[in-house]
Protein backbone atom coordinates (compact mmCIF):
# COMPACT_ATOMS: atom_id res chain seq x y z
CA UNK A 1 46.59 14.46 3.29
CA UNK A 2 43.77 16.49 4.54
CA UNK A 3 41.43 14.92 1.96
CA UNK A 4 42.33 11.66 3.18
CA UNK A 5 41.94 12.39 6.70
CA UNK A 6 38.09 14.06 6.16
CA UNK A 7 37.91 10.59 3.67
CA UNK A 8 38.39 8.73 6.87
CA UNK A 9 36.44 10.95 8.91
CA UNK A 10 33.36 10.65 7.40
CA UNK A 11 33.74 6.70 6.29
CA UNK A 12 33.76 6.57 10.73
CA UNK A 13 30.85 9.06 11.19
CA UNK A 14 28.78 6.80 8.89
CA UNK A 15 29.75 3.91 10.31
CA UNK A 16 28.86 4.84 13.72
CA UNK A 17 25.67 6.31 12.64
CA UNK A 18 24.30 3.53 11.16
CA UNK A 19 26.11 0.87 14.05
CA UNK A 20 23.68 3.06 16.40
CA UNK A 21 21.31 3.22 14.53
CA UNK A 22 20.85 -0.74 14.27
CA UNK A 23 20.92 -0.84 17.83
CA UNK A 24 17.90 1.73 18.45
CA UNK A 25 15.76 -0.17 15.99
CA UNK A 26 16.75 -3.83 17.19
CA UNK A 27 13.99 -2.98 20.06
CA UNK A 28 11.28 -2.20 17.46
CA UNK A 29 10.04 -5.77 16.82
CA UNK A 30 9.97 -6.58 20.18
CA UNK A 31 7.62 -3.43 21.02
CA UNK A 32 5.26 -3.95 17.58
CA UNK A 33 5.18 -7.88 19.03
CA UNK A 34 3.61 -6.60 22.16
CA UNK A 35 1.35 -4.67 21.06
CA UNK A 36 0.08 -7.12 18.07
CA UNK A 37 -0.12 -9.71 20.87
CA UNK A 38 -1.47 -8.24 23.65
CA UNK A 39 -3.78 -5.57 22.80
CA UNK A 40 -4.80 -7.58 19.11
CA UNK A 41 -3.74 -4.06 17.56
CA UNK A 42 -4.43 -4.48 13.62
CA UNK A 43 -0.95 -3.62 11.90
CA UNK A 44 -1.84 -1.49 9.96
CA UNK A 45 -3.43 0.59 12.62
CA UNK A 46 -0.26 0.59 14.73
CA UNK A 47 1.61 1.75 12.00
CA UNK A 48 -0.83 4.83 11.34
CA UNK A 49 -0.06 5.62 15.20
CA UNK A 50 3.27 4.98 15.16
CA UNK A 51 3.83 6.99 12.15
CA UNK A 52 1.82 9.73 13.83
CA UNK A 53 3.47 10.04 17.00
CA UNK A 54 6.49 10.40 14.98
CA UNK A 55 5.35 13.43 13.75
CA UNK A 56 3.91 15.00 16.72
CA UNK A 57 7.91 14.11 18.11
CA UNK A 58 10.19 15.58 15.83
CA UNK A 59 8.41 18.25 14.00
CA UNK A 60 7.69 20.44 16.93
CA UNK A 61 11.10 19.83 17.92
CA UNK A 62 12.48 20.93 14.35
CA UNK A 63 9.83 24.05 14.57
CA UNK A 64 11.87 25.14 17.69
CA UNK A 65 15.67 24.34 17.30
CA UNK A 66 16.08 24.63 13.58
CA UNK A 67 12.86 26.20 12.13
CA UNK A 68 14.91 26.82 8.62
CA UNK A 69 15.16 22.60 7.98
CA UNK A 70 11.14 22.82 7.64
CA UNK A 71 11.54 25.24 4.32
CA UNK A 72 11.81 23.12 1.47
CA UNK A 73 11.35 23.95 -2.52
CA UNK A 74 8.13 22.77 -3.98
CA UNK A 75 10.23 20.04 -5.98
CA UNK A 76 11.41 18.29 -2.66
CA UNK A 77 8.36 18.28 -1.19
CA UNK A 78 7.19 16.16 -4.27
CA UNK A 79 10.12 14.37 -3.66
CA UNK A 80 9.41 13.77 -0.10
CA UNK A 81 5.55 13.09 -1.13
CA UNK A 82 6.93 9.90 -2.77
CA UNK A 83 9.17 8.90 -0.20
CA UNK A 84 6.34 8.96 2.28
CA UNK A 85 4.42 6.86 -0.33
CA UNK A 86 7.31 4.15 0.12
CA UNK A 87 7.82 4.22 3.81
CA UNK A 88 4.25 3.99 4.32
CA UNK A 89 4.25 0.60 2.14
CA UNK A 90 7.58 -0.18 3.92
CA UNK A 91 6.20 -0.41 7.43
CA UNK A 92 2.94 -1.37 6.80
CA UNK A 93 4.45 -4.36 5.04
CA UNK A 94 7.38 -4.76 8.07
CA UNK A 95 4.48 -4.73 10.84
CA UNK A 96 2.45 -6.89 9.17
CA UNK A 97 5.43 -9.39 8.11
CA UNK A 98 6.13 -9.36 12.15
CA UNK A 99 2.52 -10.37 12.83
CA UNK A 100 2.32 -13.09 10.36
CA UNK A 101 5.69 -14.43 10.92
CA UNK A 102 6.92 -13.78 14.34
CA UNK A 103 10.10 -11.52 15.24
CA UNK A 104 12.45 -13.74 13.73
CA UNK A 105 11.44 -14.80 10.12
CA UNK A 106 10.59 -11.05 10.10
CA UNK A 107 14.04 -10.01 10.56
CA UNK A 108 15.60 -12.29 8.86
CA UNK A 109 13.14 -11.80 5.27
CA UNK A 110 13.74 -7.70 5.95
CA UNK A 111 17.21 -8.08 5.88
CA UNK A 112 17.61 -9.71 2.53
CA UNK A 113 17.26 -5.83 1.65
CA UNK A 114 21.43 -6.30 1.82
CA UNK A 115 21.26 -8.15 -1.26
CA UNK A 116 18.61 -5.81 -3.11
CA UNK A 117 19.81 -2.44 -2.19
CA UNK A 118 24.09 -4.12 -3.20
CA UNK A 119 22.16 -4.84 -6.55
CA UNK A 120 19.89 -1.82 -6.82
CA UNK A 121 22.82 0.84 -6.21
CA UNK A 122 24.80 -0.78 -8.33
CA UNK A 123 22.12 -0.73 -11.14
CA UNK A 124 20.67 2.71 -9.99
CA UNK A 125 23.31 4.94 -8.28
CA UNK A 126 26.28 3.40 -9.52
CA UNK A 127 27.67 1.94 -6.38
CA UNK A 128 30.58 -0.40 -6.30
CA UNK A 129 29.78 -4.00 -6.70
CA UNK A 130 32.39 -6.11 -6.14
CA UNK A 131 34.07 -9.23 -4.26
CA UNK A 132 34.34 -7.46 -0.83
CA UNK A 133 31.00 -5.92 -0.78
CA UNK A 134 29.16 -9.79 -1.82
CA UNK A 135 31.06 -11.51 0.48
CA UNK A 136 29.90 -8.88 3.22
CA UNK A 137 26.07 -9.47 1.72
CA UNK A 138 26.67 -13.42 2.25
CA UNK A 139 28.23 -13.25 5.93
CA UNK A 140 25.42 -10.60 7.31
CA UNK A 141 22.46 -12.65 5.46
CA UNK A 142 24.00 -16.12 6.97
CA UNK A 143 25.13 -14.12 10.07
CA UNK A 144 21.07 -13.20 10.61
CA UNK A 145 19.31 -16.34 9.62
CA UNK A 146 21.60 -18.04 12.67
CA UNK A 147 20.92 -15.04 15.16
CA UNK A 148 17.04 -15.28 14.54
CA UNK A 149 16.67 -18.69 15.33
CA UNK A 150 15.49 -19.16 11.40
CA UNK A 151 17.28 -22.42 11.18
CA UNK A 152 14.64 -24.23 13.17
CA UNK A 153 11.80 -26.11 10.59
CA UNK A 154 9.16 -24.99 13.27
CA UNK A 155 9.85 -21.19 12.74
CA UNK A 156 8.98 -21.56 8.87
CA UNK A 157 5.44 -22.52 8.83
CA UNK A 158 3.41 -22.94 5.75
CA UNK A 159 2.47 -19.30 6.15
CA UNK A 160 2.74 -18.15 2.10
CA UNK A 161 1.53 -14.61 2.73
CA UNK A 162 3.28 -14.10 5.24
CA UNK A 163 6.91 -14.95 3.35
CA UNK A 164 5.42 -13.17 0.65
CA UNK A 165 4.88 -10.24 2.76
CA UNK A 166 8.48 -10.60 4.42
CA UNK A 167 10.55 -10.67 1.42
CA UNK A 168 8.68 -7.91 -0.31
CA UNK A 169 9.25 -6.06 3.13
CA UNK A 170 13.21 -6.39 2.65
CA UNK A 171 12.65 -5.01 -1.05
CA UNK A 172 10.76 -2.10 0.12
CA UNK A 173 13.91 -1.35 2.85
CA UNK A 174 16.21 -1.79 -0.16
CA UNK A 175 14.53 1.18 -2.13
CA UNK A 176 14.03 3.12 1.04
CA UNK A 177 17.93 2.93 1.42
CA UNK A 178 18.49 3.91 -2.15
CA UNK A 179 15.98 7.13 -1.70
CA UNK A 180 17.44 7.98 1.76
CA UNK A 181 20.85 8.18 -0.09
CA UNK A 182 19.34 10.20 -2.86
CA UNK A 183 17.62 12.70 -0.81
CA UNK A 184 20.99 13.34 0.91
CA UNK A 185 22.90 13.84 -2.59
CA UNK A 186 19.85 16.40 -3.49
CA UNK A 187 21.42 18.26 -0.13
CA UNK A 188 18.28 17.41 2.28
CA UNK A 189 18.84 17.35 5.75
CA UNK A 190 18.44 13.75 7.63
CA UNK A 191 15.78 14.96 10.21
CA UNK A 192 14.06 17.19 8.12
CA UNK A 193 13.54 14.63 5.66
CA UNK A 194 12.35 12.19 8.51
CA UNK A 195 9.54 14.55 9.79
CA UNK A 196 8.14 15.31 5.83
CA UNK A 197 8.65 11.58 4.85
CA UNK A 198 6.90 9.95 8.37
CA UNK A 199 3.99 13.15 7.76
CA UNK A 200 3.09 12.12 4.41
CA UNK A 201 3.36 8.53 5.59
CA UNK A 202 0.93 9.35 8.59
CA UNK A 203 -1.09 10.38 5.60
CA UNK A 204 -1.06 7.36 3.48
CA UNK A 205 -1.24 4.89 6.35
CA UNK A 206 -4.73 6.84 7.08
CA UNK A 207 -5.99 6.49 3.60
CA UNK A 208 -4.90 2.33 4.02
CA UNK A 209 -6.75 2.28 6.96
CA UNK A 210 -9.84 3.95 5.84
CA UNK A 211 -10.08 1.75 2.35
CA UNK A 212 -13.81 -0.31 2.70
CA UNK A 213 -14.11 -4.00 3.73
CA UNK A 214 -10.45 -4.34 5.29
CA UNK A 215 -9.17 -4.35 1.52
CA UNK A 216 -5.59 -4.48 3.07
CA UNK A 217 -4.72 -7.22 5.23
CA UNK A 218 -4.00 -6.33 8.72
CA UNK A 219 -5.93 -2.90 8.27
CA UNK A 220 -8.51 -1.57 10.26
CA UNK A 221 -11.91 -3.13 9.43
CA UNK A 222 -13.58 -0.87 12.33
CA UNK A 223 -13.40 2.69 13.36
CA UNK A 224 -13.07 0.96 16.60
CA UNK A 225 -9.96 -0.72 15.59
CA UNK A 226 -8.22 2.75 15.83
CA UNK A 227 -8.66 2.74 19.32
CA UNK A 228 -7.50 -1.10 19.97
CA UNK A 229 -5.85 0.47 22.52
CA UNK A 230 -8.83 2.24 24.86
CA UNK A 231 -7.79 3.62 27.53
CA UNK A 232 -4.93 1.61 28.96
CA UNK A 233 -2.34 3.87 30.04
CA UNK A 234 0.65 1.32 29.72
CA UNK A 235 -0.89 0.54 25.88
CA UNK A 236 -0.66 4.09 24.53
CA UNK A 237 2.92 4.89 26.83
CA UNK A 238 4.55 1.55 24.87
CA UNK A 239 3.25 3.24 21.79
CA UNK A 240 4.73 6.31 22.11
CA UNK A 241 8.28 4.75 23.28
CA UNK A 242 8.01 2.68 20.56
CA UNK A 243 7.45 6.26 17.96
CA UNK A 244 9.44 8.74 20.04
CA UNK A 245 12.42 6.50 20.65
CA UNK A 246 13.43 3.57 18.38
CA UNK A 247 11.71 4.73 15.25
CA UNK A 248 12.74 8.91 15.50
CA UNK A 249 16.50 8.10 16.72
CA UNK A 250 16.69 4.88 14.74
CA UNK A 251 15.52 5.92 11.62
CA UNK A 252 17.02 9.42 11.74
CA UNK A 253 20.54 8.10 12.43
CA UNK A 254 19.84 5.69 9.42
CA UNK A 255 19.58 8.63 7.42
CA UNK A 256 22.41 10.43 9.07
CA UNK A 257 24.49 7.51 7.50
CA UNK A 258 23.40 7.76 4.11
CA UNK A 259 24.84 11.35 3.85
CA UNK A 260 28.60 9.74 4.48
CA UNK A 261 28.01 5.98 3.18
CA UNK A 262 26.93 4.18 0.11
CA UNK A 263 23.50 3.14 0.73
CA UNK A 264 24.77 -0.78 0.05
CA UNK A 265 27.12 0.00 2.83
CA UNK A 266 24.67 1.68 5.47
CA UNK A 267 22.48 -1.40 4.91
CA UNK A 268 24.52 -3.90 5.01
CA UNK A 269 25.32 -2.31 9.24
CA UNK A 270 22.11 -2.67 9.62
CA UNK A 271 22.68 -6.33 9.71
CA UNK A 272 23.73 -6.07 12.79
CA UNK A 273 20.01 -5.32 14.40
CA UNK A 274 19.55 -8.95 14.91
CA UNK A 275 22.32 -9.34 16.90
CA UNK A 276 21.80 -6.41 19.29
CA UNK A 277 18.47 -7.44 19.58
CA UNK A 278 19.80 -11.16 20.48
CA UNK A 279 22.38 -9.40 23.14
CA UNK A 280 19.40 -7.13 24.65
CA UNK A 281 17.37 -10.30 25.16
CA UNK A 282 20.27 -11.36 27.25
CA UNK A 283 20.92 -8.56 29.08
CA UNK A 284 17.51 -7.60 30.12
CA UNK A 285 15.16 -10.86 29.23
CA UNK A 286 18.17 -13.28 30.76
CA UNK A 287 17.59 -15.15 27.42
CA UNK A 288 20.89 -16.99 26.67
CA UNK A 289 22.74 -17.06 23.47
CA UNK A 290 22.89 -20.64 21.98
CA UNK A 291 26.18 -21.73 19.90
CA UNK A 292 24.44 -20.67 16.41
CA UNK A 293 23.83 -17.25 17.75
CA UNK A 294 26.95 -16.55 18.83
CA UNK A 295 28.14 -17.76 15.58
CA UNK A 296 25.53 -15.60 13.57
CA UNK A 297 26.48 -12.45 15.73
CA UNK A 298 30.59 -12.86 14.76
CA UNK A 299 29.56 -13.41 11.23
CA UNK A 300 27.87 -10.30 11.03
CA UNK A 301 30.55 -8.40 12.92
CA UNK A 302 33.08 -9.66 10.78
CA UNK A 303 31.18 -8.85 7.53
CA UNK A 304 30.53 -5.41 9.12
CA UNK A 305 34.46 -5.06 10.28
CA UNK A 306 35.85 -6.47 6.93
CA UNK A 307 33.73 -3.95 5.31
CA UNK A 308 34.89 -0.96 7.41
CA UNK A 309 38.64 -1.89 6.63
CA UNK A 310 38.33 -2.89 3.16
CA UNK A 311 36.74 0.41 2.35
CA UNK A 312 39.27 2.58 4.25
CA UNK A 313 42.24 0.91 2.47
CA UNK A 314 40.41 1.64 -0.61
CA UNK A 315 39.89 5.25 0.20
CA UNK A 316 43.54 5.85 0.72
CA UNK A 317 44.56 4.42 -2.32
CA UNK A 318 42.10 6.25 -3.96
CA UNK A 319 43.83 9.31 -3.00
CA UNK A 320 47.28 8.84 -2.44
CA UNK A 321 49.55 10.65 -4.91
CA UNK A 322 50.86 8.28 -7.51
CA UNK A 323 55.16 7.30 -6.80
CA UNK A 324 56.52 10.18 -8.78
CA UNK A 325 54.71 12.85 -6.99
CA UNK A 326 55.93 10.94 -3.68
CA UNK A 327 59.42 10.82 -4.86
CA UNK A 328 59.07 14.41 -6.26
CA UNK A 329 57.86 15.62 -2.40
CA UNK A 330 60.73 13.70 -0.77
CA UNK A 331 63.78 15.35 -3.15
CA UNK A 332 61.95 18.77 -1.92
C-alpha cells in the first residue's frame, strides 16, 4: 500500500512540475520576439546572453544554499559537457526558428518533439509505447497546431530554412528530454545540472558567435552585434527577466519532472505551453480566444488529463497483490 501511495505521489509531483513548468516557459517566445523585433538582436547573440545570465542567476545561488550540488565526479562533468553541447544547439536553433517563423510556427514545429522523444525513449530508454501514450502524442500535436493559429495558409510562408530550422528544433528538445531523464537516473540533481549544462552552453554559444563571416545563420557577424542592446535600460532588464525567470524556473522545473516521469510523459505536458501562452495573451494582451483555440487548448488538456489517469490506473495495477494474496489477507 505504501508503495502505491509514494507510486502516486511522485506520478503528481511530476505532473505538477512539468504543468508549471509549461506555464513559466509559455512567456519565453513572446520575450525572444521582442527583443528580435525591436532591438534587431541577432539570435544567436541573445541566446549567448540569455544563456549567460542564466549562469550568473543560479550558480551563485547554488554556491550559497547548497554549495555540495556544485561537486560533481569528473565523469558527469563530461556528461554535462555534452549536454551543454545539445542545449546550446537546442536554443540556438529554437531562437532562431522564432525569428524566421514567428511565435507560432515556432511552437508548433518545437513541439513535434512529443512524437520524437515517444519514439526515442522507446528506442533508447525503453519507455512504454503504446495506444494511450500515441493517442496523447496526436491530441497535444493537433491540440497545438489549433492554439498557434498554424491553420492559417498565411502563417506558413515559403520560408524552407526556417521549417527546416523548426522541426530540427523539436528534435533537438526530444534528445534534450531523453538526456534530462538520463542525468536524473545517473542521480544528478535538477538545478545543479541546469547551472553546469546552461555554463557549458554559455560556452558553446560564444564559440558560435565568434566563428568568421557569420558562418551560422542568425550569429553575430560584428563584435558590435554583442551589444545590440547599448545602453537601453528596458533592453538589458527584458533580458534578464527573460534568463532569470522563464528560462531558470522553467527549465529547472522541466528537469524536476524528469526525476518522477518518463521523459515521453514530461514532454508530452509540455504541450500545454501553447495554450498558457494563448490564455496569458488574454489575460494581459486582451487578445481573445477564437473557436479553434479553445478547441486546441481542451485537446491538449484532455491528452494531458487522459494521460495522468491512464498512467495512475496503470501504476496500481502494477502493484496490487495478485487475488490469492488478497483473499489470503482477508481470511487473516
Amino acid at each position: 500500500m505504501s508503495t502505491f501511495k509514494s507510486t502516486q505521489s511522485n506520478l503528481t509531483r511530476g505532473y505538477t512540475a512539468a504543468l508549471a513548468s509549461a506555464a513559466i516557459l509559455s512567456t519565453t517566445a513572446i520575450f525572444i520576439r521582442y527583443l528580435t523585433l525591436t532591438y534587431q538582436m541577432p539570435p544567436l547573440v541573445l541566446a549567448f546572453w540569455r544563456a549567460g545570465l542564466v549562469v550568473l542567476t543560479l550558480l551563485p545561488l547554488l554556491a550559497w544554499l547548497r554549495p555540495d550540488l556544485l561537486r560533481l565526479k569528473r565523469q558527469h562533468l563530461f556528461y554535462l559537457a555534452g549536454y551543454g553541447l545539445l542545449l546550446a544547439v537546442f536554443n540556438s536553433l529554437w531562437t532562431l526558428s522564432v525569428a524566421l517563423n514567428g511565435a507560432a510556427v515556432a511552437t508548433v514545429l518545437a513541439y513535434s518533439s512529443a512524437a520524437f522523444t515517444a519514439l526515442l525513449g522507446w528506442w533508447l530508454l525503453d519507455e512504454r509505447l503504446d495506444w494511450a501514450k500515441l493517442l496523447a502524442v496526436a491530441l497535444s500535436l493537433g491540440g497545438c497546431v489549433l492554439v498557434s493559429g498554424a491553420l492559417e495558409p498565411a502563417v506558413w510562408q515559403a520560408n524552407p530554412l526556417g521549417i527546416l530550422t523548426g522541426a530540427l528544433t523539436g528534435l533537438g528538445f526530444a534528445v534534450y528530454s531523453l538526456m534530462g531523464r538520463s542525468a536524473s537516473q545517473r542521480g544528478l540533481n535538477p538545478w545543479a545540472t541546469i547551472g553546469y549544462t546552461f555554463a557549458f552552453a554559455t560556452v558553446f554559444l560564444l564559440g558560435f558567435n565568434l566563428l568568421p563571416g557569420g558562418l551560422i545563420p542568425g550569429a553575430a557577424v560584428h563584435q558590435a552585434d554583442f551589444f545590440a542592446l547599448g545602453d537601453t535600460f528596458s533592453g538589458w532588464g527584458v533580458l534578464f527577466l527573460l534568463a532569470a525567470g522563464p528560462t531558470v524556473a522553467g527549465f529547472g522545473l522541466y528537469n524536476v519532472s524528469l526525476s518522477y516521469l518518463p521523459s515521453s510523459v514530461a514532454n508530452l505536458i509540455a504541450t500545454m505551453e501553447p495554450a498558457f501562452t494563448a490564455l496569458i495573451a488574454y489575460i494581459l494582451l486582451g487578445e481573445r480566444l477564437n473557436g479553434w483555440q479553445l478547441a486546441g487548448s481542451l485537446m491538449i488538456l484532455t491528452g494531458v488529463v487522459f494521460l495522468r489517469i491512464y498512467e495512475g490506473r496503470l501504476a496500481s495495477q502494477r502493484l496490487a497483490p495478485p487475488p490469492r494474496v488478497r483473499e489470503a489477507a482477508s481470511v487473516e
